[in-house]
C-alpha atoms as a PDB file:
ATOM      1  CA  UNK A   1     126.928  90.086  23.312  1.00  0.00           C
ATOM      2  CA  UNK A   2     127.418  86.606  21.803  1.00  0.00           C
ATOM      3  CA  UNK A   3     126.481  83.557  24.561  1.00  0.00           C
ATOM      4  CA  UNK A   4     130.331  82.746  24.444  1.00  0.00           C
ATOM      5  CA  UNK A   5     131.516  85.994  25.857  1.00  0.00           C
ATOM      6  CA  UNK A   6     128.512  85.594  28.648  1.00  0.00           C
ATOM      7  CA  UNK A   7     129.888  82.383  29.879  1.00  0.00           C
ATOM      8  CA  UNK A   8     133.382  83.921  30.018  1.00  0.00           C
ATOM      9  CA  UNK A   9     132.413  86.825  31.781  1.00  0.00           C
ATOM     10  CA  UNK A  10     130.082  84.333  34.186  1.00  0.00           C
ATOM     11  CA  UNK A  11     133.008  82.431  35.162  1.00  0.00           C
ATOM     12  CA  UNK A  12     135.177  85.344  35.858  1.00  0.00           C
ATOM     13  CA  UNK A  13     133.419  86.755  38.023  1.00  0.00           C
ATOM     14  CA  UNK A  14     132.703  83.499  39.707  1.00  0.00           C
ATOM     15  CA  UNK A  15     136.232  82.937  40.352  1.00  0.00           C
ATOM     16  CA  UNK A  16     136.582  86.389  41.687  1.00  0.00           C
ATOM     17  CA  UNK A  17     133.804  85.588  44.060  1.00  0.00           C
ATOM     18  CA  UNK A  18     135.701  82.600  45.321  1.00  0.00           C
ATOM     19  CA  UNK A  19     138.714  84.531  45.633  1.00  0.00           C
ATOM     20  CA  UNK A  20     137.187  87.260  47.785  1.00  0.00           C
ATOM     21  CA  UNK A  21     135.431  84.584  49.906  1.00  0.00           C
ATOM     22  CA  UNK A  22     138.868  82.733  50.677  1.00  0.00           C
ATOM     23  CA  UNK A  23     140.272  86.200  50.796  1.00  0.00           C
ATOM     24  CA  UNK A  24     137.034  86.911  53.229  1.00  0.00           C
ATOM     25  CA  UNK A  25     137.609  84.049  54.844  1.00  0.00           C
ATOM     26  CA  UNK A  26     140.993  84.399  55.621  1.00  0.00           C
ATOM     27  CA  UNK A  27     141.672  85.691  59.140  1.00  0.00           C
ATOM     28  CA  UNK A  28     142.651  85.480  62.903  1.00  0.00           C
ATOM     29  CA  UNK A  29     140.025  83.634  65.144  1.00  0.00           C
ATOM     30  CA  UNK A  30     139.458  84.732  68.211  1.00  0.00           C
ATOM     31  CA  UNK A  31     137.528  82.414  70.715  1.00  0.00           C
ATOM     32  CA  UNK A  32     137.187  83.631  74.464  1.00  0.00           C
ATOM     33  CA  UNK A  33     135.585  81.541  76.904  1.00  0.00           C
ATOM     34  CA  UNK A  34     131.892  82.512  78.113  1.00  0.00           C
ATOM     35  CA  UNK A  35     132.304  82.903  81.987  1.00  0.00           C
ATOM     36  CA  UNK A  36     130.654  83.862  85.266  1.00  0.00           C
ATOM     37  CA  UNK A  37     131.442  86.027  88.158  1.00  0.00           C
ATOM     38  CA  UNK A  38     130.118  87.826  90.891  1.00  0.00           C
ATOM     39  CA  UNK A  39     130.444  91.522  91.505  1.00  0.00           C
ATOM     40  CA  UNK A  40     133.331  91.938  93.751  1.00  0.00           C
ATOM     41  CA  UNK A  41     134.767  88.653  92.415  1.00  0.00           C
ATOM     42  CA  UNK A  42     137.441  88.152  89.627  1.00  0.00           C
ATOM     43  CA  UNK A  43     137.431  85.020  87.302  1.00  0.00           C
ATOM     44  CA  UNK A  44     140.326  84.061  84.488  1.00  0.00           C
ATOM     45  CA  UNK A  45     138.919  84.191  80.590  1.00  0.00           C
ATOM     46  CA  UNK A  46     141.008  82.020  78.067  1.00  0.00           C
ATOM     47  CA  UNK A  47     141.122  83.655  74.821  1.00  0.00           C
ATOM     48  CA  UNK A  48     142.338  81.514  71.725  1.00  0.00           C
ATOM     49  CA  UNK A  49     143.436  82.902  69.011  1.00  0.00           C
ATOM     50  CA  UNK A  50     143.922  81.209  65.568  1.00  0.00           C
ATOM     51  CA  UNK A  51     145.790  81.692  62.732  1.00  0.00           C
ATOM     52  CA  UNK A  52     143.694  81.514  59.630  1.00  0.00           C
ATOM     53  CA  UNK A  53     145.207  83.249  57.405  1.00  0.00           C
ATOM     54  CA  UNK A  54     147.626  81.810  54.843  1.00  0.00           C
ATOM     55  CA  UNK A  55     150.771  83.227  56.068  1.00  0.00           C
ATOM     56  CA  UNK A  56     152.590  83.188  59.186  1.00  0.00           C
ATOM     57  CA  UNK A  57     152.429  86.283  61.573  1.00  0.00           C
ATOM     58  CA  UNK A  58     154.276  87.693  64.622  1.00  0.00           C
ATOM     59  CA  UNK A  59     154.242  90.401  66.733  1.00  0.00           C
ATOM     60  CA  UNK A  60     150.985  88.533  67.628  1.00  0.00           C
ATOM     61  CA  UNK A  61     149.699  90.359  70.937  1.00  0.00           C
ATOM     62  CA  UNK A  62     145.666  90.484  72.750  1.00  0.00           C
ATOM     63  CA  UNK A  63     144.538  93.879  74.423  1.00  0.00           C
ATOM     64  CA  UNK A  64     141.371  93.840  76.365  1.00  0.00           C
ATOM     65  CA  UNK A  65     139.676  97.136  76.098  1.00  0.00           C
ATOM     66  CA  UNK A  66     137.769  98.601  79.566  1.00  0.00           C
ATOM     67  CA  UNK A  67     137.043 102.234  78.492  1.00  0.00           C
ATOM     68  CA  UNK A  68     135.791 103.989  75.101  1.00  0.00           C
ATOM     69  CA  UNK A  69     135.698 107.804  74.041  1.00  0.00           C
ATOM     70  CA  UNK A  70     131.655 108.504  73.685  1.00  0.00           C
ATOM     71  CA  UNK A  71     130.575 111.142  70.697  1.00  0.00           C
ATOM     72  CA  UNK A  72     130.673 113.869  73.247  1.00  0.00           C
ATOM     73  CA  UNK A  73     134.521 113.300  74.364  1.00  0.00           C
ATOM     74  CA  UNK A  74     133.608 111.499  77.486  1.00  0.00           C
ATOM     75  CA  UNK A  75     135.470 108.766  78.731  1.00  0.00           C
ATOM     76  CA  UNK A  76     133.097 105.742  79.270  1.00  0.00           C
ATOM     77  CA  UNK A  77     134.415 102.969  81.339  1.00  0.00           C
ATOM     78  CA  UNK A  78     133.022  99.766  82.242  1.00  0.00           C
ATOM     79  CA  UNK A  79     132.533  98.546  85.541  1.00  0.00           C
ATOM     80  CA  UNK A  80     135.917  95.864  85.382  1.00  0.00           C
ATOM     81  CA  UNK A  81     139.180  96.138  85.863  1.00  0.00           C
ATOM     82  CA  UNK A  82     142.112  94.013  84.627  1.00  0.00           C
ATOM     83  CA  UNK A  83     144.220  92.350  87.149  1.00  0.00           C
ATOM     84  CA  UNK A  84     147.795  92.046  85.843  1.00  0.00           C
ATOM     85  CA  UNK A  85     148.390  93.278  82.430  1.00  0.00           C
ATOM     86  CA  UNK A  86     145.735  94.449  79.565  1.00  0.00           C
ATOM     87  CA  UNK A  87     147.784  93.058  77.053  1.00  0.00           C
ATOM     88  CA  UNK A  88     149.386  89.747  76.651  1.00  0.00           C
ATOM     89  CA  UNK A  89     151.989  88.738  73.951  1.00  0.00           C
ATOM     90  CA  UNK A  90     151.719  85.228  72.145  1.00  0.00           C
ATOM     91  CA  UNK A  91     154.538  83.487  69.875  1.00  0.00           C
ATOM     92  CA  UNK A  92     154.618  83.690  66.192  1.00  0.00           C
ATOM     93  CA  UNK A  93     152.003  81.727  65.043  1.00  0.00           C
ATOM     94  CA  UNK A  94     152.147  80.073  61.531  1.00  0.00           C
ATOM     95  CA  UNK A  95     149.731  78.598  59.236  1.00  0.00           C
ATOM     96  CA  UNK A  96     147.230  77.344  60.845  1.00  0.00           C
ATOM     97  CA  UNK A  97     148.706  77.397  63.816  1.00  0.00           C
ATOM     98  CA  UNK A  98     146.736  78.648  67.505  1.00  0.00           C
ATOM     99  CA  UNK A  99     147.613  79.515  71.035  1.00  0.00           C
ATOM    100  CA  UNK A 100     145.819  80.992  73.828  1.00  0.00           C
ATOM    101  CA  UNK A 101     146.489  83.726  76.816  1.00  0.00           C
ATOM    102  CA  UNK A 102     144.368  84.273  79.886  1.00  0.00           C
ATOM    103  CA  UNK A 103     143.342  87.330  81.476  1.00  0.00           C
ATOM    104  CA  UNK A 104     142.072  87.900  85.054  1.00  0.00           C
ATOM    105  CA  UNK A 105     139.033  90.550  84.966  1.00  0.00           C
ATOM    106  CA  UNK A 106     137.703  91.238  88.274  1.00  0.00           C
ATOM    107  CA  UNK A 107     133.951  92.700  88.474  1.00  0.00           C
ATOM    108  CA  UNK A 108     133.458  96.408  90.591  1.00  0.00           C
ATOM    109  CA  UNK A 109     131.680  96.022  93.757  1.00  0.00           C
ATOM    110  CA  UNK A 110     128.292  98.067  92.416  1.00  0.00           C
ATOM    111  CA  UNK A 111     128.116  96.572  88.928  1.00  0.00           C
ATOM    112  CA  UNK A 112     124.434  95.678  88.060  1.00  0.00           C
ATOM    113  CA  UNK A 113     124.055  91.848  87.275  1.00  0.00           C
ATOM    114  CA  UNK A 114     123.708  91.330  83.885  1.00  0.00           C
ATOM    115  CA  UNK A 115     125.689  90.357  80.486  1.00  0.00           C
ATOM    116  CA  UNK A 116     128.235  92.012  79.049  1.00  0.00           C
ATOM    117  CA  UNK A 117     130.536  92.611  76.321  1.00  0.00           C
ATOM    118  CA  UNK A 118     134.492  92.827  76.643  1.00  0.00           C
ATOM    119  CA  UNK A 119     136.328  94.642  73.455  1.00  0.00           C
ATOM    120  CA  UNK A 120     139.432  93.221  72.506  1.00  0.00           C
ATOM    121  CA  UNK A 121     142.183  94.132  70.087  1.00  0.00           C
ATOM    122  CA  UNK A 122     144.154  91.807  68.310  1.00  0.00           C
ATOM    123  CA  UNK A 123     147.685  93.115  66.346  1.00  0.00           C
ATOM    124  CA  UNK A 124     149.634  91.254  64.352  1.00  0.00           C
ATOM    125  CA  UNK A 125     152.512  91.548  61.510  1.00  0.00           C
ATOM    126  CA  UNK A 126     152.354  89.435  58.411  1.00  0.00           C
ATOM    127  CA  UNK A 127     156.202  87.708  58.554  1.00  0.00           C
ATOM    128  CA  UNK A 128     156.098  87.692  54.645  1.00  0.00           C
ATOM    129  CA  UNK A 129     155.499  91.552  53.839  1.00  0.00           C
ATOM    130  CA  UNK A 130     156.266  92.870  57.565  1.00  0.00           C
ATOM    131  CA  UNK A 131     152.206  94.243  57.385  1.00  0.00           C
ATOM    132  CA  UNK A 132     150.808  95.675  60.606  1.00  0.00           C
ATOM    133  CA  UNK A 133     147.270  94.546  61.062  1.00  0.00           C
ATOM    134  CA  UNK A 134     144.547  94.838  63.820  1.00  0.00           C
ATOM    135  CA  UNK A 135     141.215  92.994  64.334  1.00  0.00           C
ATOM    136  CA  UNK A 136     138.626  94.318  67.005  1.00  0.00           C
ATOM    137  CA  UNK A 137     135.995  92.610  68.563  1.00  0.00           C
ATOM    138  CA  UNK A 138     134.228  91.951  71.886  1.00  0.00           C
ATOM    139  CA  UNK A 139     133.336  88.443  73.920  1.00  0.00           C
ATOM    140  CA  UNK A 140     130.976  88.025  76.440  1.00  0.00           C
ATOM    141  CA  UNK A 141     131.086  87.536  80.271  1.00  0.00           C
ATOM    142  CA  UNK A 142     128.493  87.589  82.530  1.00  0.00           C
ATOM    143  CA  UNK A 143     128.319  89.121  85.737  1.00  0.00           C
ATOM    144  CA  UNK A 144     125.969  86.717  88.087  1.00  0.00           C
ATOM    145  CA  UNK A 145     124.010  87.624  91.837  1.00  0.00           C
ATOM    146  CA  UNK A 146     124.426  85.644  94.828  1.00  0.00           C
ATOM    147  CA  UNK A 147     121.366  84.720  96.890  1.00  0.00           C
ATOM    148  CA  UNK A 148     121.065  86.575  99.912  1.00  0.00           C
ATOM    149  CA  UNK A 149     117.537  85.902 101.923  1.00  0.00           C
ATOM    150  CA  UNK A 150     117.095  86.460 105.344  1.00  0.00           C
ATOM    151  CA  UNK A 151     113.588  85.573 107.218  1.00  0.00           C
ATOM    152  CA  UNK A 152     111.272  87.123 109.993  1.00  0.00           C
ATOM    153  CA  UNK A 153     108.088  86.362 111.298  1.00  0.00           C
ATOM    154  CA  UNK A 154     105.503  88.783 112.886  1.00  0.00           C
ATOM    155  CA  UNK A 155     102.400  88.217 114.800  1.00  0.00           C
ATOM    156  CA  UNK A 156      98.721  90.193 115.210  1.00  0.00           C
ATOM    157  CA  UNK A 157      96.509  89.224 118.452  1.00  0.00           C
ATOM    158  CA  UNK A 158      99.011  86.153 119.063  1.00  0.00           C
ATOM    159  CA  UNK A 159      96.850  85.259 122.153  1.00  0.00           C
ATOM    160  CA  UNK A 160      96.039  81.592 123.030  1.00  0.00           C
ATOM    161  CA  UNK A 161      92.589  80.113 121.567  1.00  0.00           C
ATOM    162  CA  UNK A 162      91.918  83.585 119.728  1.00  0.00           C
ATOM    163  CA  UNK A 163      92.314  84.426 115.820  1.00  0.00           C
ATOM    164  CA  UNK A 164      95.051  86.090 115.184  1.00  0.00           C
ATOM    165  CA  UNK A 165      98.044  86.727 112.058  1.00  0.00           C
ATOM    166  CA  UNK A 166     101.079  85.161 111.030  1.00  0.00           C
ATOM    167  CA  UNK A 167     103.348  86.784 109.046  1.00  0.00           C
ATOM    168  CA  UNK A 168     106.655  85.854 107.201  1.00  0.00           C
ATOM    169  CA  UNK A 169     108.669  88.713 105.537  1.00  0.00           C
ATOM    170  CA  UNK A 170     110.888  87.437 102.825  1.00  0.00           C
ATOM    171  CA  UNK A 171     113.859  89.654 102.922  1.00  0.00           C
ATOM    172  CA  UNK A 172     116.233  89.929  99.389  1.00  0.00           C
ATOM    173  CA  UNK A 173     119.697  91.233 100.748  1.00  0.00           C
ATOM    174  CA  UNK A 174     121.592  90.076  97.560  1.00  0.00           C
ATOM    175  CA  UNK A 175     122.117  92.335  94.456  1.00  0.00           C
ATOM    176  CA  UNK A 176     119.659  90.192  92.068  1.00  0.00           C
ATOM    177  CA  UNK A 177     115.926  89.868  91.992  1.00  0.00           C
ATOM    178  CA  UNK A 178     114.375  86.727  92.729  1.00  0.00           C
ATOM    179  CA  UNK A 179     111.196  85.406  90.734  1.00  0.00           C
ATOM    180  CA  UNK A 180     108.389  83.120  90.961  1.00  0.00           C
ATOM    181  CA  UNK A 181     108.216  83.257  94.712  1.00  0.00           C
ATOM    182  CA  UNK A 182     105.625  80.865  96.319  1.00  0.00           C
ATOM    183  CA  UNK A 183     105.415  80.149 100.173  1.00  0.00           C
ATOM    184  CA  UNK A 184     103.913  77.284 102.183  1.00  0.00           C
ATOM    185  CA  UNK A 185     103.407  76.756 105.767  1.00  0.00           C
ATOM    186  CA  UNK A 186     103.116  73.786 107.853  1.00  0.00           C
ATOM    187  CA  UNK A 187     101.159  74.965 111.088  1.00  0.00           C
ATOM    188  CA  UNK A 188     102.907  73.527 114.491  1.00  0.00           C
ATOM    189  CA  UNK A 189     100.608  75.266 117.628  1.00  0.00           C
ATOM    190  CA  UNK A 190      98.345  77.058 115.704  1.00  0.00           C
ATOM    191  CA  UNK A 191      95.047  76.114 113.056  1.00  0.00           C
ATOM    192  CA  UNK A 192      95.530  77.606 109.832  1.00  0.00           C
ATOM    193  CA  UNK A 193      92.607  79.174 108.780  1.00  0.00           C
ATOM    194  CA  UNK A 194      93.460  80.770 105.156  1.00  0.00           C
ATOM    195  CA  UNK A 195      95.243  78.826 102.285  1.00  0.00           C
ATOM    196  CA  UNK A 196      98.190  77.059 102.873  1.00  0.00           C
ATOM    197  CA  UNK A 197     100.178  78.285  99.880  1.00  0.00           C
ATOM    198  CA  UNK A 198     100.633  81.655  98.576  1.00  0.00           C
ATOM    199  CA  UNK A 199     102.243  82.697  95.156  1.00  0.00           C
ATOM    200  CA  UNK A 200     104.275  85.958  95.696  1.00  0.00           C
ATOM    201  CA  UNK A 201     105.957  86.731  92.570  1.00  0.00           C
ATOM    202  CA  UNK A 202     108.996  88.748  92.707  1.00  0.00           C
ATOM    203  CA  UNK A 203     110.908  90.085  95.629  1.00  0.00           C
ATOM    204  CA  UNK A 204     113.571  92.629  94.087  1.00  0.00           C
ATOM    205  CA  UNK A 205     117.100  93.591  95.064  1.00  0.00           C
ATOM    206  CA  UNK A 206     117.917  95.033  98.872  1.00  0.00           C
ATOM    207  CA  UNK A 207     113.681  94.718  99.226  1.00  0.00           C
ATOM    208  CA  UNK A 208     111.444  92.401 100.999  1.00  0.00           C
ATOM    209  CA  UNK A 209     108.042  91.369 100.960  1.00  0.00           C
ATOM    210  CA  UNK A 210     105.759  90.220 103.713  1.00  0.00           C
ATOM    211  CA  UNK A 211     103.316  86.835 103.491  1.00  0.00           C
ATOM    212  CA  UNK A 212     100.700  86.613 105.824  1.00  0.00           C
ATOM    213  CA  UNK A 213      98.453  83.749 107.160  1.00  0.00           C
ATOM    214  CA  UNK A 214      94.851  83.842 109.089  1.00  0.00           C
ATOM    215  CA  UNK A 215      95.475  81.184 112.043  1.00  0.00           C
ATOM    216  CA  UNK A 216      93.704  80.378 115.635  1.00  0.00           C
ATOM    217  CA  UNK A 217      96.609  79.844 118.314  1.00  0.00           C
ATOM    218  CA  UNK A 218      96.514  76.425 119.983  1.00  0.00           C
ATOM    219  CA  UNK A 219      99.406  76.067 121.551  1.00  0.00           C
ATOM    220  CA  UNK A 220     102.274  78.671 123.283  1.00  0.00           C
ATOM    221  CA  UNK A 221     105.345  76.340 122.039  1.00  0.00           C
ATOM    222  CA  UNK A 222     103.855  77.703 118.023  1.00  0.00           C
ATOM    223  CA  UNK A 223     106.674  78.028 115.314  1.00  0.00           C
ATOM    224  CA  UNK A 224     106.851  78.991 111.703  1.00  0.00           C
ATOM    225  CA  UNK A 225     107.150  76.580 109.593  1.00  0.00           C
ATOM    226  CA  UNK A 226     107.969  77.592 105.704  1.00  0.00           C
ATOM    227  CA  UNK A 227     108.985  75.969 102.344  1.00  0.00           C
ATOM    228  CA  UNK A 228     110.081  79.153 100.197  1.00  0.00           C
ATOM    229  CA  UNK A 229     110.215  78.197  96.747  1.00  0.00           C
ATOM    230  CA  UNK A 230     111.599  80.338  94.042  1.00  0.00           C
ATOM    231  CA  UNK A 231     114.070  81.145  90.774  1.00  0.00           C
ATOM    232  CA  UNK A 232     117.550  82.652  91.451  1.00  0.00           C
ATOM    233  CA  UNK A 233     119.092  85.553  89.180  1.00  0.00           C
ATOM    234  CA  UNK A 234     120.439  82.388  87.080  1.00  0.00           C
ATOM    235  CA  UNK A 235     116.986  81.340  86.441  1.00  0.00           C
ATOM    236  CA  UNK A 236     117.823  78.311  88.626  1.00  0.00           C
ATOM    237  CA  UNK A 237     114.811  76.524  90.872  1.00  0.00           C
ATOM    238  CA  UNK A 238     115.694  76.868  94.521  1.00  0.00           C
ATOM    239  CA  UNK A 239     114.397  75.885  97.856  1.00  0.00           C
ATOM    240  CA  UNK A 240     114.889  77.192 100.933  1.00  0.00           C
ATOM    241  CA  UNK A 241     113.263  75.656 104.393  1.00  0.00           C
ATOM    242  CA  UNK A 242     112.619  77.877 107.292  1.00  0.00           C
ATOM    243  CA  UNK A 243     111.640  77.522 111.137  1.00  0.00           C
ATOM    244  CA  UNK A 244     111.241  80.497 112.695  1.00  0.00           C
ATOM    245  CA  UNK A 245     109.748  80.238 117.061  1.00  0.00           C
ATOM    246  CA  UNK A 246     106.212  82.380 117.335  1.00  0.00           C
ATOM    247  CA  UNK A 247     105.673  83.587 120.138  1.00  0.00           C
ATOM    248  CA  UNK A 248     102.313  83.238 121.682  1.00  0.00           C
ATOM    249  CA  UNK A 249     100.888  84.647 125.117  1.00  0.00           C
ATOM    250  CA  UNK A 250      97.967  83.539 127.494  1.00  0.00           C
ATOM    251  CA  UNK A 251      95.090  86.018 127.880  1.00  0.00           C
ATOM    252  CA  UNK A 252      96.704  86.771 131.384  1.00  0.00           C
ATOM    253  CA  UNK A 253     100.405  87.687 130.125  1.00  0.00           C
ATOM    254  CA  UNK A 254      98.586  89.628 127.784  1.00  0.00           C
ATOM    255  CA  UNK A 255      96.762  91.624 130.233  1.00  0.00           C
ATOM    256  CA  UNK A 256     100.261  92.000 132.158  1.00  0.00           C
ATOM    257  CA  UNK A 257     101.702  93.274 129.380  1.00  0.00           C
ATOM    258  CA  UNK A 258      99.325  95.476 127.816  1.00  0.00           C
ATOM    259  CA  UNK A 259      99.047  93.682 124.596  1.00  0.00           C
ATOM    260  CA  UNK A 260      95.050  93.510 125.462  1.00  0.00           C
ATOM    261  CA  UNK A 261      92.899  95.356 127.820  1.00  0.00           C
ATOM    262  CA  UNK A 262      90.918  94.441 130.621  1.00  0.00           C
ATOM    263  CA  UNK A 263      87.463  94.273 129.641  1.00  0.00           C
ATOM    264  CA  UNK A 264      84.786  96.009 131.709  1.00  0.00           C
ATOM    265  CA  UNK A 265      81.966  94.176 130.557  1.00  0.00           C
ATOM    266  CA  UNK A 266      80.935  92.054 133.399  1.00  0.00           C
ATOM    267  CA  UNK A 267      81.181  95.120 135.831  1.00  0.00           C
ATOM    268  CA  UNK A 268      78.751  96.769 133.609  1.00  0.00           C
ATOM    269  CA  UNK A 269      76.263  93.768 133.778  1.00  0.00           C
ATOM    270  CA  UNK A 270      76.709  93.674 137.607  1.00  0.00           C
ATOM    271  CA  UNK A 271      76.062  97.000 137.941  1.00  0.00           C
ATOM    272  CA  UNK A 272      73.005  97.008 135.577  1.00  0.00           C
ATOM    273  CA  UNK A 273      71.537  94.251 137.200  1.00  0.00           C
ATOM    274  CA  UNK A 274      72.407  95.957 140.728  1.00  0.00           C
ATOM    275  CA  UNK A 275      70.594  98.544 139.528  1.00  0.00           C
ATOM    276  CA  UNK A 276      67.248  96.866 138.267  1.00  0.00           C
ATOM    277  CA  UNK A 277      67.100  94.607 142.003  1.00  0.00           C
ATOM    278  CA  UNK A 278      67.134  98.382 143.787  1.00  0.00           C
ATOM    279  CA  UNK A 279      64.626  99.712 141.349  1.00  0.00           C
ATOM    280  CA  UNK A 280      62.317  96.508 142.095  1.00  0.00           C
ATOM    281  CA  UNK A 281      63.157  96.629 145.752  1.00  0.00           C
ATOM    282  CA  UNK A 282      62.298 100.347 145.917  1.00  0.00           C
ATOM    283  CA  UNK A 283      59.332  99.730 143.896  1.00  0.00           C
ATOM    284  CA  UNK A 284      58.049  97.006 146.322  1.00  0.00           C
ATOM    285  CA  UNK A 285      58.751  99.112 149.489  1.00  0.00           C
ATOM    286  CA  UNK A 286      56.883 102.032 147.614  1.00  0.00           C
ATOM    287  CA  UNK A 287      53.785  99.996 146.745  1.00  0.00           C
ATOM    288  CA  UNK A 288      53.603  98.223 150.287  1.00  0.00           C
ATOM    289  CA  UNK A 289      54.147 101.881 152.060  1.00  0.00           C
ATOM    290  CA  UNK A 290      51.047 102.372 149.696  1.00  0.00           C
ATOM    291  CA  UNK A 291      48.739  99.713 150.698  1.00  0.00           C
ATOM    292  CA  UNK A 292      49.867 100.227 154.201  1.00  0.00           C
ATOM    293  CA  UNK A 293      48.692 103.777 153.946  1.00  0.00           C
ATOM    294  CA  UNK A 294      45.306 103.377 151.914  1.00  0.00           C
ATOM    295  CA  UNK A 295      44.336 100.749 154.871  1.00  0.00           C
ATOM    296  CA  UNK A 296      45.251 103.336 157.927  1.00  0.00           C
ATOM    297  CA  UNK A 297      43.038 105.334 156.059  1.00  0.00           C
ATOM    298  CA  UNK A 298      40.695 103.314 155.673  1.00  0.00           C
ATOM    299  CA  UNK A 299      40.685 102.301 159.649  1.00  0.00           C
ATOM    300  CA  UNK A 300      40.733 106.150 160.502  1.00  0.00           C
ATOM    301  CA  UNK A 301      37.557 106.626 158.576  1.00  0.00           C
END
């Protein structure tokens, strides 16, 4: 092959390239809006489509696509539904041209947090050669978890001027986890002990965790006194100050109430000692019966 016929054959296919690119190239753009909602919750998605092809089409209409047929004949669904209608219906678009429709898709009430994918189809007729056409493809929405914590505090030996527990339980009533969970206390009627800040970690979905602090009691009017620090399902940095009443008893309510029991110690001294003054008063009566004895004896003799 002489270097002339190369070139020719170079810049054929070349141009052929370019043609399949613009050919490639040519299409309907679809551009849905990346949104949040909350399971339970609906939200509206705008999705624009463009026409990039180099005719004008009509017929133009945008399906979104809840369910699929699995390899095994199964109907898989996912966990939305559409409010209103699946499909919407646009003008004919020409050249160029681009217009948008919005759907409502409203999250089920036990969907897992997380991201997912919503398949559309997009059908179309080229208004030059009356051509049916269809382009698939999905968007993404993302399905977010409210924060839901809720707070109690618990107490060991909560008795005035002794050492005793207090414990805050952390208590994840939302459908997300929660991460990077640190606690710190401010003591109010009570002497903290043990350190004042303690790294949890996570505390997942409908679960709690419990955060405990080595304290002496100084005071009956005692409360809890927490900065909870930690990142939401959304990654975000939150805050969250609690002050919770702990309730703290005098040695005598205790007794009352059972929480402690009586101790018996100083009746077991008194006795003791009780004891030892009989033993040496029986011991000196013994020893002077004794002496009195050996002398009337003695006397007698």
């Amino acid at each position: 092959m002489n270097p002339p016929t190369k070139i020719i054959i170079t810049i054929v296919i070349l141009v052929l390239y370019v043609i399949s690119m613009i050919s490639f190239a040519s299409a309907v753009l679809i551009d849905a809006e990346y949104v949040t909602i909350y399971p339970g919750e609906q939200g509206g998605v705008d999705v624009n489509v463009e026409n990039n092809e180099n005719f004008d089409i009509e017929d133009l209409s945008v399906s979104i696509v809840l369910s699929s047929v699995s390899s095994t004949g199964q109907i898989v669904s996912l966990p939305f539904s559409v409010v209103g209608s699946s499909e919407k219906s646009l003008d004919d678009l020409d050249e160029d041209d681009d217009d948008s429709v919005t759907f409502t898709i409203r999250a089920n009430n036990d969907i897992t947090p997380g991201s997912y994918n919503i398949p559309y189809i997009v059908s179309y007729t080229n208004k030059d050669t009356d051509e049916k056409k269809q382009k698939q493809g999905t968007f993404g929405l993302r399905v977010s978890a409210k924060t839901d914590l809720d707070f109690s505090v618990e107490t060991q030996n909560n008795i005035l001027g002794t050492k005793g527990r207090v414990s805050l339980e952390i208590i994840n009533r939302g459908l997300g986890n929660i991460k990077s969970v640190q606690v710190e206390i401010n003591p109010e009627g009570y002497e903290l002990i043990s350190s004042k800040t303690i790294f949890v970690g996570n505390v997942n979905a409908e679960d709690s965790e419990l955060v405990s602090f080595d304290v002496i009691f100084k005071d009956k009017n005692a409360n809890l006194n927490a900065k909870i620090s930690y990142k939401d399902f959304d990654n975000e940095d939150k805050v969250e100050n609690v002050k919770l009443p702990v309730k703290v008893y005098t040695r005598e309510e205790a007794l009352k109430l059972g929480l402690i029991k009586k101790s018996n110690t100083g009746i077991y001294i008194g006795i003791i000692i009780i004891l030892i003054i009989i033993w040496f008063v029986y011991r000196g009566i013994r020893k002077r019966q004794k002496m009195k004895k050996r002398e009337s004896e003695k006397n007698g003799g």
